[in-house]
N, C-alpha and C. Protein backbone atom coordinates (compact mmCIF):
# COMPACT_ATOMS: atom_id res chain seq x y z
N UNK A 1 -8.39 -2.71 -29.57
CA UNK A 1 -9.16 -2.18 -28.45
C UNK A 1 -8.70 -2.89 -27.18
N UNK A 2 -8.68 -2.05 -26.11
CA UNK A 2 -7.91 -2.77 -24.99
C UNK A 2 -9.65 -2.53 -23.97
N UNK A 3 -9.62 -4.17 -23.24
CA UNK A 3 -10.88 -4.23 -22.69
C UNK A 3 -10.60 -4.63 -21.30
N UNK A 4 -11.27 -4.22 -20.26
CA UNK A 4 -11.05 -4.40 -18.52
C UNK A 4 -11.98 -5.48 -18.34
N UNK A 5 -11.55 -6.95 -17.99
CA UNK A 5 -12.58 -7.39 -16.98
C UNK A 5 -12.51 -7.54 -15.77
N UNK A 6 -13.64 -7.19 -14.91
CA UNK A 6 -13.70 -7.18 -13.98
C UNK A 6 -14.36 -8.16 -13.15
N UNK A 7 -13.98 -8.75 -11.65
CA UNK A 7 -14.81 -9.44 -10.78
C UNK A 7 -14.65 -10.92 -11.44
N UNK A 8 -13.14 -11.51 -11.78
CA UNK A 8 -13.46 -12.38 -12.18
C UNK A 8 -12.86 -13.73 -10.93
N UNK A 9 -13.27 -14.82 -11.11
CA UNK A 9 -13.17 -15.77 -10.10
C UNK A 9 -10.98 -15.77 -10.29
N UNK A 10 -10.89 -15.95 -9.09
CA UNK A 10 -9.67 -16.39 -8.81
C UNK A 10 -8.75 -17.35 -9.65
N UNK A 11 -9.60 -18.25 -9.91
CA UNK A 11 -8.32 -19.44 -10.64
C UNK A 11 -8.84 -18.93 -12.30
N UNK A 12 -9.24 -18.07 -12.56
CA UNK A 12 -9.35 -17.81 -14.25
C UNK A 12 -7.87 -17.36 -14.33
N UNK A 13 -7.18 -17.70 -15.42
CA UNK A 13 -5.70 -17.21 -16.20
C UNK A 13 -5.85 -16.96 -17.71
N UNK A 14 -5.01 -16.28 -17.76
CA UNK A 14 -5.00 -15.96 -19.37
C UNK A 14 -5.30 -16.32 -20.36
N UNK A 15 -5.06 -17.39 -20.24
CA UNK A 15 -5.84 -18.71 -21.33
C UNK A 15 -6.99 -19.01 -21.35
N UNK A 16 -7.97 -18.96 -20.16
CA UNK A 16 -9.06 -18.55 -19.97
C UNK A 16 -9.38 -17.38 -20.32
N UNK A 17 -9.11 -16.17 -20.15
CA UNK A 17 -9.57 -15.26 -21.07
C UNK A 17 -9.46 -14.92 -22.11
N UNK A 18 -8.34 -15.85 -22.67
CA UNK A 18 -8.24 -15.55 -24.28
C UNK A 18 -9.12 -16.32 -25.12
N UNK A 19 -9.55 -17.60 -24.40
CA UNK A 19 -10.53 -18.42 -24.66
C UNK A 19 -11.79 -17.50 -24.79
N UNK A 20 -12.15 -17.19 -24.05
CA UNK A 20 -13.79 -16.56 -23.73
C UNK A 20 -14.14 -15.79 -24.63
N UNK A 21 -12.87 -14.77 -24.85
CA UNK A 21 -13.24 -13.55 -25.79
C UNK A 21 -12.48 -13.93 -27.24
N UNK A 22 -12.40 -15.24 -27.39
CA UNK A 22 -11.52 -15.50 -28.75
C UNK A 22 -13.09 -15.63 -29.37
N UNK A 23 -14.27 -16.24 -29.13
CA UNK A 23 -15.12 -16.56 -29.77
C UNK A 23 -15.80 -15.38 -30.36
N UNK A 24 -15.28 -13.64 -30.25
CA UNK A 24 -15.60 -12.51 -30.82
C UNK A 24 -15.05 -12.27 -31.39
N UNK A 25 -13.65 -12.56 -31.93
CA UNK A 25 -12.60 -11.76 -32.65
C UNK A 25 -11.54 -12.51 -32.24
N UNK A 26 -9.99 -11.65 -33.08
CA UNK A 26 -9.13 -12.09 -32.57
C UNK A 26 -8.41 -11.52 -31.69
N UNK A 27 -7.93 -12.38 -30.94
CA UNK A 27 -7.36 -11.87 -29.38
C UNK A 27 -5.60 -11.65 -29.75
N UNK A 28 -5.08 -10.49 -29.11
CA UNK A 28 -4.33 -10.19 -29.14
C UNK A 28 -3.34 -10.78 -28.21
N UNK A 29 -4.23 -10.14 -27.00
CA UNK A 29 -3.60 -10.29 -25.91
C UNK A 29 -4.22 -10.35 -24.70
N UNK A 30 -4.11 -11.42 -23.55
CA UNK A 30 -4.92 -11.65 -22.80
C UNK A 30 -3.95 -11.55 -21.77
N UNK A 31 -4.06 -10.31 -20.42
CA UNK A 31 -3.60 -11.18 -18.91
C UNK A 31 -4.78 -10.45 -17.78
N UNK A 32 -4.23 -11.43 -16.87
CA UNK A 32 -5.18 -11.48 -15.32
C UNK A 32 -3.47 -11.00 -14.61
N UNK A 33 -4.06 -9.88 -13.72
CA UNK A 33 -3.58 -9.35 -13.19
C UNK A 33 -2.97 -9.78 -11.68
N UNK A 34 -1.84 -9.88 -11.28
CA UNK A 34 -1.78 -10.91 -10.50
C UNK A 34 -1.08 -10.06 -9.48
N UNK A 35 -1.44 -10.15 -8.01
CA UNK A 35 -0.67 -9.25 -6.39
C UNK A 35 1.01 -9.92 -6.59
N UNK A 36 1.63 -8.87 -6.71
CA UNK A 36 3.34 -9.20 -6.29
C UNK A 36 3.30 -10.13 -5.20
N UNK A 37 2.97 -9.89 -4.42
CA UNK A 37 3.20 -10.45 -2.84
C UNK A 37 2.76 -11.61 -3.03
N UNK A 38 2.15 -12.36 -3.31
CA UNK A 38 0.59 -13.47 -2.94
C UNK A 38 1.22 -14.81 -4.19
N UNK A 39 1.50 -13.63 -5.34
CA UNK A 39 1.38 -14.17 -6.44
C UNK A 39 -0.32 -14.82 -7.13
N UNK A 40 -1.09 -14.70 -5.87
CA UNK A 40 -2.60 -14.73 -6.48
C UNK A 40 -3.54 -13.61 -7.64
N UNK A 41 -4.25 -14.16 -7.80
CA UNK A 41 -5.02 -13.04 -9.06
C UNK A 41 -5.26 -11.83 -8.17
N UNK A 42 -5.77 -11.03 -8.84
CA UNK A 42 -6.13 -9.60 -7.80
C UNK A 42 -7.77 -9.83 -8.65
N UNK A 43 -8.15 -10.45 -9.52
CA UNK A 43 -9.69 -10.70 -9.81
C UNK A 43 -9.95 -10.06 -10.79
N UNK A 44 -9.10 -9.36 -11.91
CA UNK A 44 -9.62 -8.49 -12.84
C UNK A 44 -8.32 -8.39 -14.21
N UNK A 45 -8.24 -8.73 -15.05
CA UNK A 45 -7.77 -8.51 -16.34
C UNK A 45 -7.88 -7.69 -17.21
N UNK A 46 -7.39 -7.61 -18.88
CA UNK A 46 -7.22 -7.25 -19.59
C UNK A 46 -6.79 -7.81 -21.00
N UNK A 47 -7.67 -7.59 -22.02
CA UNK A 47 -7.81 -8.49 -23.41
C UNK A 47 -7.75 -7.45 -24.46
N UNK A 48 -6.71 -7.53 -25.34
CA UNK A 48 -6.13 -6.80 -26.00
C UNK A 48 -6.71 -7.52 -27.73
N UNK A 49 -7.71 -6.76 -28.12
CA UNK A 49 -8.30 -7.15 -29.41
C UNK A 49 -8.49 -5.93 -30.51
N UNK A 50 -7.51 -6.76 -31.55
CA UNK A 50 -7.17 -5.76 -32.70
C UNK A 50 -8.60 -5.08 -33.76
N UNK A 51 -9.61 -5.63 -33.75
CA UNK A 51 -10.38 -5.13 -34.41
C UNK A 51 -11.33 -4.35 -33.10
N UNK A 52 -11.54 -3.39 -33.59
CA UNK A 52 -12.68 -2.65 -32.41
C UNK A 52 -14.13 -2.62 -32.52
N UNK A 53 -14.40 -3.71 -33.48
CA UNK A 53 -16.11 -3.95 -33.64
C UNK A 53 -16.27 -5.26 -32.96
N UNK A 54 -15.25 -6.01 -32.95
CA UNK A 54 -15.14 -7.32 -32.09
C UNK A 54 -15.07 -7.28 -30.55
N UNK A 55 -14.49 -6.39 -30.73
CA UNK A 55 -14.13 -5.70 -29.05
C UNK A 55 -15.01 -4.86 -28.40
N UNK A 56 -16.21 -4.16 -29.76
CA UNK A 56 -17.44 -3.91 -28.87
C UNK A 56 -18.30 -4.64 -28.69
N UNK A 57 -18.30 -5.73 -29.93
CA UNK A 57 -19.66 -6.96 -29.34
C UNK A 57 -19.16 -7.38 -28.89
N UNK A 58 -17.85 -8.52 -28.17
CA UNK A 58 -17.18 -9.02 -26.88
C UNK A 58 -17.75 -8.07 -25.42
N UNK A 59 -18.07 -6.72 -25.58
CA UNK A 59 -17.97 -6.16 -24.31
C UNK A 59 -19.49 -6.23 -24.27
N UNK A 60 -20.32 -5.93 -25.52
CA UNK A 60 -21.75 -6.21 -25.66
C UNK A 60 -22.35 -7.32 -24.51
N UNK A 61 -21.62 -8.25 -25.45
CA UNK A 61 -22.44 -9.65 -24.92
C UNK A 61 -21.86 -10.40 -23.82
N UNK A 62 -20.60 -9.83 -23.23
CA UNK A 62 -19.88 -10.20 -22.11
C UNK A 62 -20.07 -9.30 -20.60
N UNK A 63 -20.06 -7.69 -20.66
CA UNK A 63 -20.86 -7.53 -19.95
C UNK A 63 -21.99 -7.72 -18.57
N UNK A 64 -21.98 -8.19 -17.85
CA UNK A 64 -23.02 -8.41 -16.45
C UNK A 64 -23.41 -10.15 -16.71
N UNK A 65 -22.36 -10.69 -17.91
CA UNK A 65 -23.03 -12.01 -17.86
C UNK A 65 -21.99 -12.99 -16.53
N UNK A 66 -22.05 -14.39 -16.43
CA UNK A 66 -21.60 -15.27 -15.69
C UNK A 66 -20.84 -16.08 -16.24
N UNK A 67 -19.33 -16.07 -15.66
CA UNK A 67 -18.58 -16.53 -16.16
C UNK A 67 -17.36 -17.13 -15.04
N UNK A 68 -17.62 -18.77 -14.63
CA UNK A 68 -16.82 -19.41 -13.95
C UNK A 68 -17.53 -19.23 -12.60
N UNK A 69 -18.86 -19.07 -12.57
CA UNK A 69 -19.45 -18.87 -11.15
C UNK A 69 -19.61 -17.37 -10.80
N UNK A 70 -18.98 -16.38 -11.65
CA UNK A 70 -19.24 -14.83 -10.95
C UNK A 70 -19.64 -13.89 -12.10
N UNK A 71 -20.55 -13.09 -12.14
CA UNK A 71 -20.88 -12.03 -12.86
C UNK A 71 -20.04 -10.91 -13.29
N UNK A 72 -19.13 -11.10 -14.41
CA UNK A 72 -18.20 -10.48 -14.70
C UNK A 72 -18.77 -8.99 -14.96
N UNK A 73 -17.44 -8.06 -15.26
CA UNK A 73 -18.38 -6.43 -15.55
C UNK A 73 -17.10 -6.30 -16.54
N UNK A 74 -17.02 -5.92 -17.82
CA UNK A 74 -16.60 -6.38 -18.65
C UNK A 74 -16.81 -4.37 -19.74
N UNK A 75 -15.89 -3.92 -19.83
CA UNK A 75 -15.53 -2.37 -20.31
C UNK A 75 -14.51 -2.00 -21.16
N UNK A 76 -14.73 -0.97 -21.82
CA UNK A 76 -12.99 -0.31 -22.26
C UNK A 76 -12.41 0.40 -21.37
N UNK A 77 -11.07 -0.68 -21.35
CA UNK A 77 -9.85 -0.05 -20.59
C UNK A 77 -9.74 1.73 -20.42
N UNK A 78 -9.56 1.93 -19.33
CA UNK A 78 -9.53 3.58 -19.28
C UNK A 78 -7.83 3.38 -19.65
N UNK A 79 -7.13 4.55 -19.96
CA UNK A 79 -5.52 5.03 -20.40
C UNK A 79 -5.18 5.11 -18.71
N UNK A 80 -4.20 4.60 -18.64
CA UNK A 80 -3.22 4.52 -17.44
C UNK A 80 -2.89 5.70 -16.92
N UNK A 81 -3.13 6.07 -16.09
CA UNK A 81 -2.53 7.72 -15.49
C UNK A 81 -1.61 7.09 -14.61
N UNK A 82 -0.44 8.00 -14.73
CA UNK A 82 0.58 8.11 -14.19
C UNK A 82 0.74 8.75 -12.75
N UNK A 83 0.97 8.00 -11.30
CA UNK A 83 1.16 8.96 -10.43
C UNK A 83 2.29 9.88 -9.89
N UNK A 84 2.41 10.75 -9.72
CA UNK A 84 3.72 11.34 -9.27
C UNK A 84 3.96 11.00 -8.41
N UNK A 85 5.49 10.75 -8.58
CA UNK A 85 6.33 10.09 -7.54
C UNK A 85 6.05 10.68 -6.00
N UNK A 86 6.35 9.72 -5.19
CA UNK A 86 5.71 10.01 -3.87
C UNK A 86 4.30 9.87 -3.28
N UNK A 87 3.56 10.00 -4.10
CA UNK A 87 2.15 9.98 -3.99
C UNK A 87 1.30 8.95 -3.67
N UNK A 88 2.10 8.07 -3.38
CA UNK A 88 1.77 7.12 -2.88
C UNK A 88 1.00 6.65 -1.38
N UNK A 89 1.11 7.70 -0.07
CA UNK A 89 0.30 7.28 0.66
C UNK A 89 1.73 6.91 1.79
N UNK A 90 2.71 7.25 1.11
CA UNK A 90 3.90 6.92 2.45
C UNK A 90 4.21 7.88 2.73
N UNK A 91 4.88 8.24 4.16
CA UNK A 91 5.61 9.37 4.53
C UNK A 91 6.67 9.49 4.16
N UNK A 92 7.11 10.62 3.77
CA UNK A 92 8.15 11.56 2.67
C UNK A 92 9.07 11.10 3.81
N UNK A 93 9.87 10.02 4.10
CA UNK A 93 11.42 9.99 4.79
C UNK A 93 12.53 11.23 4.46
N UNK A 94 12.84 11.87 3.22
CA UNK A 94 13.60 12.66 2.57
C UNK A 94 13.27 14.37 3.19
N UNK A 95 13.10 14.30 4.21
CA UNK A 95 12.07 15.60 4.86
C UNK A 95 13.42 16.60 5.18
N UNK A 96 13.28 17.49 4.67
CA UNK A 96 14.74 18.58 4.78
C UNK A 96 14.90 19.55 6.13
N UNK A 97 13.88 19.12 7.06
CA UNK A 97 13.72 20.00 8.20
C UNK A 97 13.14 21.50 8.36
N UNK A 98 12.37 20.90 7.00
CA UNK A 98 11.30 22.43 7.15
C UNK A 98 10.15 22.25 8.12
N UNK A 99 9.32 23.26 8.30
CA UNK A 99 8.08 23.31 9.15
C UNK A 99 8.33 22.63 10.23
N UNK A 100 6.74 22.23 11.16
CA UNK A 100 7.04 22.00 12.47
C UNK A 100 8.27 21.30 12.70
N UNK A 101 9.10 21.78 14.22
CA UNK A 101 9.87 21.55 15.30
C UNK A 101 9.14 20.59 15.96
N UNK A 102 10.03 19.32 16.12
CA UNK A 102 8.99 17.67 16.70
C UNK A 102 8.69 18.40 18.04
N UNK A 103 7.42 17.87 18.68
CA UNK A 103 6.92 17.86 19.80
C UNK A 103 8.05 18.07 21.00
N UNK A 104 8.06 18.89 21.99
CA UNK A 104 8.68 18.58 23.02
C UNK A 104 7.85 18.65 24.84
N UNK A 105 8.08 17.67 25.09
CA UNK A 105 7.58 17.80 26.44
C UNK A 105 7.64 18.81 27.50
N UNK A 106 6.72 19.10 28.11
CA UNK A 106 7.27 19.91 29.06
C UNK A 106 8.16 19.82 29.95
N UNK A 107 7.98 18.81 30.56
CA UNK A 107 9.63 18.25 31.12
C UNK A 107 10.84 18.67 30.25
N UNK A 108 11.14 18.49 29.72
CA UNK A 108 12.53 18.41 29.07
C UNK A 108 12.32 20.33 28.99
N UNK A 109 11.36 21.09 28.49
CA UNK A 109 11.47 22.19 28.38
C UNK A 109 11.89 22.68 29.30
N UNK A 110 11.48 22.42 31.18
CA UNK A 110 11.98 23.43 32.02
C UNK A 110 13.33 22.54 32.46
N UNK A 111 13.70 21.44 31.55
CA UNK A 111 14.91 21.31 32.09
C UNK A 111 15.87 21.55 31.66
N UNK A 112 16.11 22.95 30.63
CA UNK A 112 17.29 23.56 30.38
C UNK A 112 17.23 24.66 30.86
């Protein structure tokens, strides 16, 4: 069972979460998700536990509790959706010169 935690304090690492949720089952696999840029946590992980009755009382009793000073929120992982390329929120550079003709001033218009 693959499990999301969420809202967790900054200096928690993997080992810390493999710790926490080892006391339900056995842990597969534990990481905290970390910003490229920063190299800091982004505050939220993922614990990879092979039995799925362990992995529902782990989410049971882990859940809205406090852990390292912050009230974790603690779920099953949703499946990764894939975005299509581009979709990202940048402007398409690769633009083939369809649709609008860029702005032109009026100046420049009566000056041909």
């Amino acid at each position: 069972m693959n499990i999301y935690v969420a809202n967790l304090d900054y200096s928690v690492n993997a080992q810390n979460l493999r710790e926490l949720f080892a006391a339900y089952g056995e842990v597969d696999s534990a990481k905290v998700i970390m910003d490229r840029e920063t190299g800091r946590s982004r505050g939220f992980g993922f614990v990879e536990m092979g039995n799925d009755e362990d992995g529902q009382r782990a989410i049971d009793q882990l859940n809205q509790s406090e852990y390292e000073g912050k009230v974790i929120r603690v779920s099953v992982a949703r499946p990764r959706t894939e975005k299509p390329q581009g979709q990202r929120g940048h402007f398409n550079r690769e633009r083939t010169g369809q649709g609008r003709q860029p702005h032109r001033r009026d100046s420049e218009k009566h000056a041909e």
